[in-house]
C-alpha atoms as a PDB file:
ATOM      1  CA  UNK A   1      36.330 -38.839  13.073  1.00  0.00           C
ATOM      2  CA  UNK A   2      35.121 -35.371  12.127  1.00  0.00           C
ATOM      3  CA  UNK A   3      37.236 -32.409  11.005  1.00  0.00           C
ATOM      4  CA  UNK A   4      35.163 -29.742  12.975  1.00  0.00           C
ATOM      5  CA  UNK A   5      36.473 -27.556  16.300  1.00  0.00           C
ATOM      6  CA  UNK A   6      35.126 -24.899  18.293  1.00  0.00           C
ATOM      7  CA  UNK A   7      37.711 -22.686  18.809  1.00  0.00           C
ATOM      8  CA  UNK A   8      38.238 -20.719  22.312  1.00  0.00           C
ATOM      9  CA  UNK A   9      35.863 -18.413  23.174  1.00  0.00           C
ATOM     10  CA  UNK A  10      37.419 -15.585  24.035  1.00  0.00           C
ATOM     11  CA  UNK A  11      41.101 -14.343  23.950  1.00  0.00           C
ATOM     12  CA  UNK A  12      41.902 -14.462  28.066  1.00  0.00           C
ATOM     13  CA  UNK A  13      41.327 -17.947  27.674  1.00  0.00           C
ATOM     14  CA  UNK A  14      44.570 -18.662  26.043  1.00  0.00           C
ATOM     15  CA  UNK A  15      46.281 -17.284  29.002  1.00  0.00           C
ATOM     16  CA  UNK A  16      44.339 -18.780  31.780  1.00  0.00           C
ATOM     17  CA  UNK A  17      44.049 -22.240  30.300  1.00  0.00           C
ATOM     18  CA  UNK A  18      47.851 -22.656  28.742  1.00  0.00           C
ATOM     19  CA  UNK A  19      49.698 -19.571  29.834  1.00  0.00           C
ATOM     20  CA  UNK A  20      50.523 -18.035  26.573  1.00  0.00           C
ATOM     21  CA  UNK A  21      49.931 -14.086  25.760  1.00  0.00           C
ATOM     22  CA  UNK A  22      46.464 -14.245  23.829  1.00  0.00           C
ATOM     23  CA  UNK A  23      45.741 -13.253  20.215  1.00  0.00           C
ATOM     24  CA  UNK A  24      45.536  -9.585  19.132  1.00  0.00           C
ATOM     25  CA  UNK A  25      41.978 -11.200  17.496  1.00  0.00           C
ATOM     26  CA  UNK A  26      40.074 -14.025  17.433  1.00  0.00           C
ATOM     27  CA  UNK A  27      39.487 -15.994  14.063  1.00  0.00           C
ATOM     28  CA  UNK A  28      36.150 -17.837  13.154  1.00  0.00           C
ATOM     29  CA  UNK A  29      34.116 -19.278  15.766  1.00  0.00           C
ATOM     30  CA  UNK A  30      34.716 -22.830  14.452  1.00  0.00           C
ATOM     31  CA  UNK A  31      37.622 -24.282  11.951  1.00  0.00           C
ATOM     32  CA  UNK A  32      37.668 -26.701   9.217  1.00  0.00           C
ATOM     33  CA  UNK A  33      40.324 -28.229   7.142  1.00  0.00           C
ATOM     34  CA  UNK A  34      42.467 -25.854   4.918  1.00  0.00           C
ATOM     35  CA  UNK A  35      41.053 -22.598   7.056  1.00  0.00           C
ATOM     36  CA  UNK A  36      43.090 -20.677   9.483  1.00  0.00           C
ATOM     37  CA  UNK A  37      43.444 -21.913  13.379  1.00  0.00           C
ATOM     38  CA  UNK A  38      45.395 -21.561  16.234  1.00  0.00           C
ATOM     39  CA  UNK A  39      47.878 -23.870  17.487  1.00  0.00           C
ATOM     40  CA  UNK A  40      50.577 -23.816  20.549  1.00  0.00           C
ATOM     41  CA  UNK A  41      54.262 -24.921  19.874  1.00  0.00           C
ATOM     42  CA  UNK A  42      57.763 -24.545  21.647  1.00  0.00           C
ATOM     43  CA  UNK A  43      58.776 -20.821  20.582  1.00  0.00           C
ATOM     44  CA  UNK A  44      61.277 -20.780  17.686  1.00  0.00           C
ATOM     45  CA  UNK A  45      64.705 -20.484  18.695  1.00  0.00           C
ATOM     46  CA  UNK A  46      67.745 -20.594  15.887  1.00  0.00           C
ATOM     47  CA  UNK A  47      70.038 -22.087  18.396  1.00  0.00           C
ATOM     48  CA  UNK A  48      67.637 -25.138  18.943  1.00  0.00           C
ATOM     49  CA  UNK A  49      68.123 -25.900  14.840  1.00  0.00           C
ATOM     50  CA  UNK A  50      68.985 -29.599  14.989  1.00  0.00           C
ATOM     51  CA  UNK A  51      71.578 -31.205  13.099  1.00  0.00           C
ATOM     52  CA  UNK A  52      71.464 -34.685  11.515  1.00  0.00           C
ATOM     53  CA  UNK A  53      71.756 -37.925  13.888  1.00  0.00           C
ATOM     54  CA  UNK A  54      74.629 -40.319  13.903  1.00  0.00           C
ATOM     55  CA  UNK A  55      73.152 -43.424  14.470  1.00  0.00           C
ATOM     56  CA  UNK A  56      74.782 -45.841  17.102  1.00  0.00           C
ATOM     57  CA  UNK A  57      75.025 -49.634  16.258  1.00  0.00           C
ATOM     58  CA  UNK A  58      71.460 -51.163  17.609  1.00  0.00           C
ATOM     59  CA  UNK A  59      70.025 -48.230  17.603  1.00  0.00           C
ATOM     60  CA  UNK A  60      65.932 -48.921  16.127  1.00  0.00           C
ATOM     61  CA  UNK A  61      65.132 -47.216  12.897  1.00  0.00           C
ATOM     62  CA  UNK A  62      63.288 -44.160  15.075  1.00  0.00           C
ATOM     63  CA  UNK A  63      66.046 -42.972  16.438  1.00  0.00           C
ATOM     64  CA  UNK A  64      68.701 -43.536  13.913  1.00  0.00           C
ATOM     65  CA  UNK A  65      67.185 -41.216  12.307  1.00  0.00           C
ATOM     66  CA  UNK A  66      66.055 -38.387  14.632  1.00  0.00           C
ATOM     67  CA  UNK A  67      67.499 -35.401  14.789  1.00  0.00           C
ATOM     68  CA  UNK A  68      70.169 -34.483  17.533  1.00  0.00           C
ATOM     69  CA  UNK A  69      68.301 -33.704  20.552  1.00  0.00           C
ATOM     70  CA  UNK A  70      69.541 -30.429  22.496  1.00  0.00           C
ATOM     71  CA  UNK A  71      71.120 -30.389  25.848  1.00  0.00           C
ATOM     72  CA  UNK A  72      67.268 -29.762  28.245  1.00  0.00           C
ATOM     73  CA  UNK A  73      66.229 -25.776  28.744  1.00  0.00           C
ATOM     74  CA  UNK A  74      63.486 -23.804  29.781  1.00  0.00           C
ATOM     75  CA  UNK A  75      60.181 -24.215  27.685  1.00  0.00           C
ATOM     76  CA  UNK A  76      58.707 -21.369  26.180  1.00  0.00           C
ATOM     77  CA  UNK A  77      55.664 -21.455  24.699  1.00  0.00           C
ATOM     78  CA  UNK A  78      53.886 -19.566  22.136  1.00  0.00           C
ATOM     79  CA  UNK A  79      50.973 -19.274  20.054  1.00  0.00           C
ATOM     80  CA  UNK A  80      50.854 -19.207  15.876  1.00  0.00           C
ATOM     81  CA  UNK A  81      48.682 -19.297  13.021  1.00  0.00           C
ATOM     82  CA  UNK A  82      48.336 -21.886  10.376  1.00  0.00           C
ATOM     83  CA  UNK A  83      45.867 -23.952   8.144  1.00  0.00           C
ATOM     84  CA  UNK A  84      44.061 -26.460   9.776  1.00  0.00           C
ATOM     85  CA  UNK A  85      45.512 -29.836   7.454  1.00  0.00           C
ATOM     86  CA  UNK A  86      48.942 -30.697   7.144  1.00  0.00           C
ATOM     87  CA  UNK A  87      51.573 -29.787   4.092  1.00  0.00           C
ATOM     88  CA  UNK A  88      54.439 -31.863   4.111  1.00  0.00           C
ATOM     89  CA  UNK A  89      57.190 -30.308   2.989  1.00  0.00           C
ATOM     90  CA  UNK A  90      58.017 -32.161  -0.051  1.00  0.00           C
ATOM     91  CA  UNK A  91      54.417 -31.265  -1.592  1.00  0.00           C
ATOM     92  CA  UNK A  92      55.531 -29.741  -5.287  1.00  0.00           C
ATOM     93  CA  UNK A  93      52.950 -26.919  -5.511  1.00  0.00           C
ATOM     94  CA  UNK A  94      50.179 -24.773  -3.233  1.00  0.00           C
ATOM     95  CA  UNK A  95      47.506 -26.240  -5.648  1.00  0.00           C
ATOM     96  CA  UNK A  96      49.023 -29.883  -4.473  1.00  0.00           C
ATOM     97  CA  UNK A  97      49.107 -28.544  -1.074  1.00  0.00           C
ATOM     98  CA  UNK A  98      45.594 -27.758  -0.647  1.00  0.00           C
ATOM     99  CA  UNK A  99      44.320 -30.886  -1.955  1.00  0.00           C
ATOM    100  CA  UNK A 100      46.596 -32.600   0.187  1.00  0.00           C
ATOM    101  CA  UNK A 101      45.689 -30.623   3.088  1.00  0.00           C
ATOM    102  CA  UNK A 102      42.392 -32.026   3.787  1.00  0.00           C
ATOM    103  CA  UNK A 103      42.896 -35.364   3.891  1.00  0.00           C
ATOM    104  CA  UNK A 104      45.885 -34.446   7.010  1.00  0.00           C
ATOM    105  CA  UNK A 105      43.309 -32.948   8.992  1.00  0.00           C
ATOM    106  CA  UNK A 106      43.708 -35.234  11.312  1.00  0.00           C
ATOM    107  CA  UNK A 107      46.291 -38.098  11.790  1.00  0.00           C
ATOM    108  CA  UNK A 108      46.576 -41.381  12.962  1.00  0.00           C
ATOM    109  CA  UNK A 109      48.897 -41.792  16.279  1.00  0.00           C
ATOM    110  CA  UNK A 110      50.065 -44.895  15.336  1.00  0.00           C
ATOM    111  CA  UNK A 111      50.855 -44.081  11.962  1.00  0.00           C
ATOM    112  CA  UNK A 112      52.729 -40.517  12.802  1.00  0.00           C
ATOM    113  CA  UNK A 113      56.198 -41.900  13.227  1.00  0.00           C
ATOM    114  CA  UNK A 114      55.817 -44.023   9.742  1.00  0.00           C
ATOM    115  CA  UNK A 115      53.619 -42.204   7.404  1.00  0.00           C
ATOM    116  CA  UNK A 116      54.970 -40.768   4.459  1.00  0.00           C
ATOM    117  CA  UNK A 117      53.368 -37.765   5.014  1.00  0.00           C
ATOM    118  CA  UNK A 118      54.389 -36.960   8.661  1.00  0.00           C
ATOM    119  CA  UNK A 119      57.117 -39.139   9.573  1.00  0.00           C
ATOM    120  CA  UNK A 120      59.552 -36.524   8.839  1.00  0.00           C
ATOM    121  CA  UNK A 121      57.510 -33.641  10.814  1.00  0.00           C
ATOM    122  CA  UNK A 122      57.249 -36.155  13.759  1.00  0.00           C
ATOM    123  CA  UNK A 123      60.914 -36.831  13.566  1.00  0.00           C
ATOM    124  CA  UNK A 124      62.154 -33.219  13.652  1.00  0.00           C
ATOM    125  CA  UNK A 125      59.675 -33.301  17.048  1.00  0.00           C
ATOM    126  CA  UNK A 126      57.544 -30.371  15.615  1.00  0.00           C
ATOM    127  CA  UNK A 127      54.644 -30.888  18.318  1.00  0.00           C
ATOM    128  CA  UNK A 128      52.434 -28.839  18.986  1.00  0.00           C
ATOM    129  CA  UNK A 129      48.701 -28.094  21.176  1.00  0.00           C
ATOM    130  CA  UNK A 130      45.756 -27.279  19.589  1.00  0.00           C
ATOM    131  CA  UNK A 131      43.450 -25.682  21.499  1.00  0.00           C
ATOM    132  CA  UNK A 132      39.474 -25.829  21.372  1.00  0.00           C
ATOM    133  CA  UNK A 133      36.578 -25.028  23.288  1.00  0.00           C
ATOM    134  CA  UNK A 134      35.079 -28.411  21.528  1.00  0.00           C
ATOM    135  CA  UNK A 135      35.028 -31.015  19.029  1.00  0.00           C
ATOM    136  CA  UNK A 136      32.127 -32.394  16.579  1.00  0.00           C
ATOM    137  CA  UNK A 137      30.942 -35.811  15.815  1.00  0.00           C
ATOM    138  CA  UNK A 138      28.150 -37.427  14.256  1.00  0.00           C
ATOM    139  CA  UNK A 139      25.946 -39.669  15.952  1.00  0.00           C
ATOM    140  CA  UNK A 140      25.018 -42.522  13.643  1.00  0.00           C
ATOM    141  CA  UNK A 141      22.929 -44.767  16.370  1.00  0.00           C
ATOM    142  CA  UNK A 142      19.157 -43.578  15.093  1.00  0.00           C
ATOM    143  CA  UNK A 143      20.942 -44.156  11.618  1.00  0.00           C
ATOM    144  CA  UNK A 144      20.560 -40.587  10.586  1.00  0.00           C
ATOM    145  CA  UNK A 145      23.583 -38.160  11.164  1.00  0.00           C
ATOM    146  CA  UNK A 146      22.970 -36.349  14.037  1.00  0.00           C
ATOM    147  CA  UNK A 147      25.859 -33.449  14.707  1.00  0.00           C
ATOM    148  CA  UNK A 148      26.959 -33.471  18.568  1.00  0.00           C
ATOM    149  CA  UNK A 149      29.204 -31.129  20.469  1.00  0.00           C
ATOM    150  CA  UNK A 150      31.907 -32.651  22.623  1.00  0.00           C
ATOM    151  CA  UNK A 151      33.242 -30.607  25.417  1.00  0.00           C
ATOM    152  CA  UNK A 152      34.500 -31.100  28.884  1.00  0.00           C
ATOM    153  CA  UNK A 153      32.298 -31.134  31.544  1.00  0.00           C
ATOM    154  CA  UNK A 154      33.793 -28.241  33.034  1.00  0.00           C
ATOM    155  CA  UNK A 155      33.151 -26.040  30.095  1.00  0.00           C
ATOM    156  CA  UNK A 156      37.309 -25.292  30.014  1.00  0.00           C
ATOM    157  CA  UNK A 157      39.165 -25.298  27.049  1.00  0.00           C
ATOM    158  CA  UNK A 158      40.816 -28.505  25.588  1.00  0.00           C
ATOM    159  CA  UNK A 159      44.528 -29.237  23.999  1.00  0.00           C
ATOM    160  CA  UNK A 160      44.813 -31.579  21.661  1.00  0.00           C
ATOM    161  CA  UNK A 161      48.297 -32.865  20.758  1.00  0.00           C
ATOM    162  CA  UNK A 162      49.239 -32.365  17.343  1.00  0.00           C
ATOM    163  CA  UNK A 163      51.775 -31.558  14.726  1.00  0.00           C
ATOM    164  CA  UNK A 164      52.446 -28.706  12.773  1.00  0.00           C
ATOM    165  CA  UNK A 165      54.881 -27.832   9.363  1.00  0.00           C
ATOM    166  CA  UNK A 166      55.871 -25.215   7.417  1.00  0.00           C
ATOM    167  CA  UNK A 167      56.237 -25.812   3.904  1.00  0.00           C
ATOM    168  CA  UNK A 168      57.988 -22.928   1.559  1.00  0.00           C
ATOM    169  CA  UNK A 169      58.412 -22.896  -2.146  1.00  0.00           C
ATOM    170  CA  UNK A 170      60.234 -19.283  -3.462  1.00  0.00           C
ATOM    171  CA  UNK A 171      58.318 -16.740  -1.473  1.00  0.00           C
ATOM    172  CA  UNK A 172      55.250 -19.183  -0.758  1.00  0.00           C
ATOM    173  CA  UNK A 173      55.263 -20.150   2.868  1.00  0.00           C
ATOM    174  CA  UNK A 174      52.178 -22.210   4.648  1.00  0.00           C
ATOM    175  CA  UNK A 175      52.058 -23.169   8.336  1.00  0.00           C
ATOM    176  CA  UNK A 176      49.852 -26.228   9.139  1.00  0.00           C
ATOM    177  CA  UNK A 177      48.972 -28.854  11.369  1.00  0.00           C
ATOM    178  CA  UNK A 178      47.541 -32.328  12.010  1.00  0.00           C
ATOM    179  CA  UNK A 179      45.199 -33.123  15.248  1.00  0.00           C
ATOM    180  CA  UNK A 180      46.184 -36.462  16.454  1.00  0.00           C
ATOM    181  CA  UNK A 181      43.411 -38.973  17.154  1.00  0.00           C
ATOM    182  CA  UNK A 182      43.634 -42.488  19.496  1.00  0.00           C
ATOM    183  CA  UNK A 183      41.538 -45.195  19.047  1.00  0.00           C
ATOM    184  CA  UNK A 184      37.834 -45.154  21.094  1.00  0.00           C
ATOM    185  CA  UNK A 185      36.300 -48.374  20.371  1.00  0.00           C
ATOM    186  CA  UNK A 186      36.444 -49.253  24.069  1.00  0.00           C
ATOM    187  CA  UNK A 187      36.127 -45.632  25.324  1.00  0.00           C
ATOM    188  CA  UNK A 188      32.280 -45.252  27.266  1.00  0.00           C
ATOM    189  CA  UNK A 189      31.515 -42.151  25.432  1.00  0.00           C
ATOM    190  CA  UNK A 190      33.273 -42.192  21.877  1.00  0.00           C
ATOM    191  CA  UNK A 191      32.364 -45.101  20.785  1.00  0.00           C
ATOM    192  CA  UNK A 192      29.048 -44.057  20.239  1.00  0.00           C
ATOM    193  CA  UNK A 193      30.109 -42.018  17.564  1.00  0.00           C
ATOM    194  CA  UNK A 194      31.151 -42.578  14.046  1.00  0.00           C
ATOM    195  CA  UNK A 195      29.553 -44.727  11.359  1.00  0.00           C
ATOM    196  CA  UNK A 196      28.934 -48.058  12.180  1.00  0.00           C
ATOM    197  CA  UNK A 197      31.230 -50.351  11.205  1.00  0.00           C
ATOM    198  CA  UNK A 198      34.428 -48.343  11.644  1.00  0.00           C
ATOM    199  CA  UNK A 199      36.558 -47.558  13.873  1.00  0.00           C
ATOM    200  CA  UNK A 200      36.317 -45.001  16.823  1.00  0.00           C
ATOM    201  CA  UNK A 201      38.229 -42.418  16.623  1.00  0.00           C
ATOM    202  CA  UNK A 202      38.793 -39.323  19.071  1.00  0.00           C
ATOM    203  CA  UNK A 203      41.290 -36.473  19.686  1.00  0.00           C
ATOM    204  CA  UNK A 204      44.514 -36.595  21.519  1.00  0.00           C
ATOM    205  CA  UNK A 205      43.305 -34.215  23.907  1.00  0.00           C
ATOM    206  CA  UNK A 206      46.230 -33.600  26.442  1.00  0.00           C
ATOM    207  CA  UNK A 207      45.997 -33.211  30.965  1.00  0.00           C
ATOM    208  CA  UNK A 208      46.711 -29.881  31.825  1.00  0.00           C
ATOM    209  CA  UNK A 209      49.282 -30.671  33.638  1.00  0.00           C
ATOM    210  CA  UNK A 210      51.054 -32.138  30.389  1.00  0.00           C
ATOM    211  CA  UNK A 211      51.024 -29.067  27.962  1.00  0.00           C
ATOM    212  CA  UNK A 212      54.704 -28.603  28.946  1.00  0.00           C
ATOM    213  CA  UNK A 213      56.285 -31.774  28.791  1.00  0.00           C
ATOM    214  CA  UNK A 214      54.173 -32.515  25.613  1.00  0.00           C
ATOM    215  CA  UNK A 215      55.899 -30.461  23.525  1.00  0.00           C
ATOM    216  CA  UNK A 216      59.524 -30.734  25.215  1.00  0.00           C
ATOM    217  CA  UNK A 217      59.180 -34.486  25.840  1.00  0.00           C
ATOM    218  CA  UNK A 218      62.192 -36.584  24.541  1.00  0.00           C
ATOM    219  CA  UNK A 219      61.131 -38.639  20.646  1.00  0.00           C
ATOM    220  CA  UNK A 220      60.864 -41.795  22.729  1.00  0.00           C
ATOM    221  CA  UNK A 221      58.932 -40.708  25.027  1.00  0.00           C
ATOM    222  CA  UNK A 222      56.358 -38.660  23.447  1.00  0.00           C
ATOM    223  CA  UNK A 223      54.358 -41.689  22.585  1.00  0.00           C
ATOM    224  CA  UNK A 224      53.636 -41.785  26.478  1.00  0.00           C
ATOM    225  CA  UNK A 225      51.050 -38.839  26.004  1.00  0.00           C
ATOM    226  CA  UNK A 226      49.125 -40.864  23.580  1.00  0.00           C
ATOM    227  CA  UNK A 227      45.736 -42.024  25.616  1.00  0.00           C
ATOM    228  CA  UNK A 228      42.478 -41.571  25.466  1.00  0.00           C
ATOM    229  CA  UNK A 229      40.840 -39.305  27.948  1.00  0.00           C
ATOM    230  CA  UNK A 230      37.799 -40.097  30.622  1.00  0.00           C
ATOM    231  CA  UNK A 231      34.297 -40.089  29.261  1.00  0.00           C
ATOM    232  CA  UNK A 232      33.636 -38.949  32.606  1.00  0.00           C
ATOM    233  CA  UNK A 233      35.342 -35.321  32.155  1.00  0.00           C
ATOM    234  CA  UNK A 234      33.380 -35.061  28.758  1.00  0.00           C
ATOM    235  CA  UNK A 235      30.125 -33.747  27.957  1.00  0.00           C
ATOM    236  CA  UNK A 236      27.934 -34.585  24.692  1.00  0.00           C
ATOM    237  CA  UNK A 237      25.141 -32.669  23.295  1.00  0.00           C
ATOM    238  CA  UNK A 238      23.338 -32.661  20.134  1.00  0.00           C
ATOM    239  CA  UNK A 239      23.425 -29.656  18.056  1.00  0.00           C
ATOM    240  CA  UNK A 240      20.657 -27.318  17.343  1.00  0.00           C
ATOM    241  CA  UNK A 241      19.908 -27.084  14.315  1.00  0.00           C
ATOM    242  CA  UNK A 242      18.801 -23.112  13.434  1.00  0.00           C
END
């Protein structure tokens, strides 16, 4: 699926739509892998650190090896900065970094928990919302490319589950994250998009009612969120071209 998001409008947005104090400024009007974006995660808190899992007997390989989850509290929120394309942590280098960093644009759902690249981010539960105003696809069905906007119908901003890392080496530090994606091949608008002969991809994208438990959901549980969303609440429209 594409790489390209609209990002919110305007900075009361991020308030009314997730409930988080807005940005002091907007950044560009739309991101692309290994520029700077937005993304929503549970506010940093050194007493949440989590300490390393002893596994029970039976336990599956998941959770033998997840971190210590923390007795339940109250979820905060908050909104940060990073480079749109994952940097897993053992990356050796920023030049490795950013050539790894657009290929994790975007990530696989059922390949999060497993991949080499984000299996440890997705075990330390480092979720996170990315919001958008829209998403772009190509629409191969005349054969030619033809760039399309995807937005809801209501015109209100989207979250789209993801995962984000931060990656250090001396006094280097980069922030990133991955958008999730679920497969469309059945879905009554997404599957029109895409080259033919693959498979359909779209984002994660998140009920509003879910933001919360999203991010604080338990490991096993977190696949739950995982589902494609209507067609019905979405809204398609080729782009202009200038």
């Amino acid at each position: 699926m594409s790489t390209q998001y609209e990002c919110l409008k305007s900075p009361d947005l991020y308030a009314e739509a997730f409930g988080i104090a807005p940005p002091a400024a907007l950044l560009g009007k739309e991101v692309w892998p290994r520029q700077p974006g937005f993304f929503i995660r549970k506010a940093l808190v050194a007493a949440e650190a989590a300490l390393p899992a002893t596994p029970e007997m039976g336990a599956d390989a998941e959770a033998a090896t997840a971190p210590v989850q923390a007795p339940a509290s109250p979820l905060v929120m908050a909104l940060a900065q990073g480079q749109f394309g994952l940097v897993p942590t053992w990356v050796k280098s920023a030049s490795d970094a950013k050539l790894r960093s657009t290929k994790l644009a975007v990530t696989r759902y059922e390949t999060m928990s497993t991949a080499t690249a984000t299996r440890e981010t997705w075990l330390k539960g480092q979720r996170c919302i990315i919001p958008m105003q829209a998403f772009f696809e190509d629409d191969w069905r005349s054969r030619k490319a033809v760039p399309t906007r995807i937005a809801r119908v209501d015109g209100q901003p989207m979250g789209v589950a993801g995962l984000w890392e931060c990656w250090t080496q001396g006094d280097e530090e980069i922030v990133s994250f991955t958008l999730l994606t679920v497969n469309a091949n059945s879905h009554a608008l997404m599957n029109r998009y895409g080259q033919n002969g693959n498979e359909k991809r779209m984002p994660a994208i998140l009920n509003e009612g879910a933001y919360g438990a999203w991010l604080n959901a338990p490991l096993d549980k977190a696949r739950e969120f995982m589902r494609a969303y209507p067609a019905n609440l979405l809204l398609a429209n080729p782009v202009q071209k200038k």
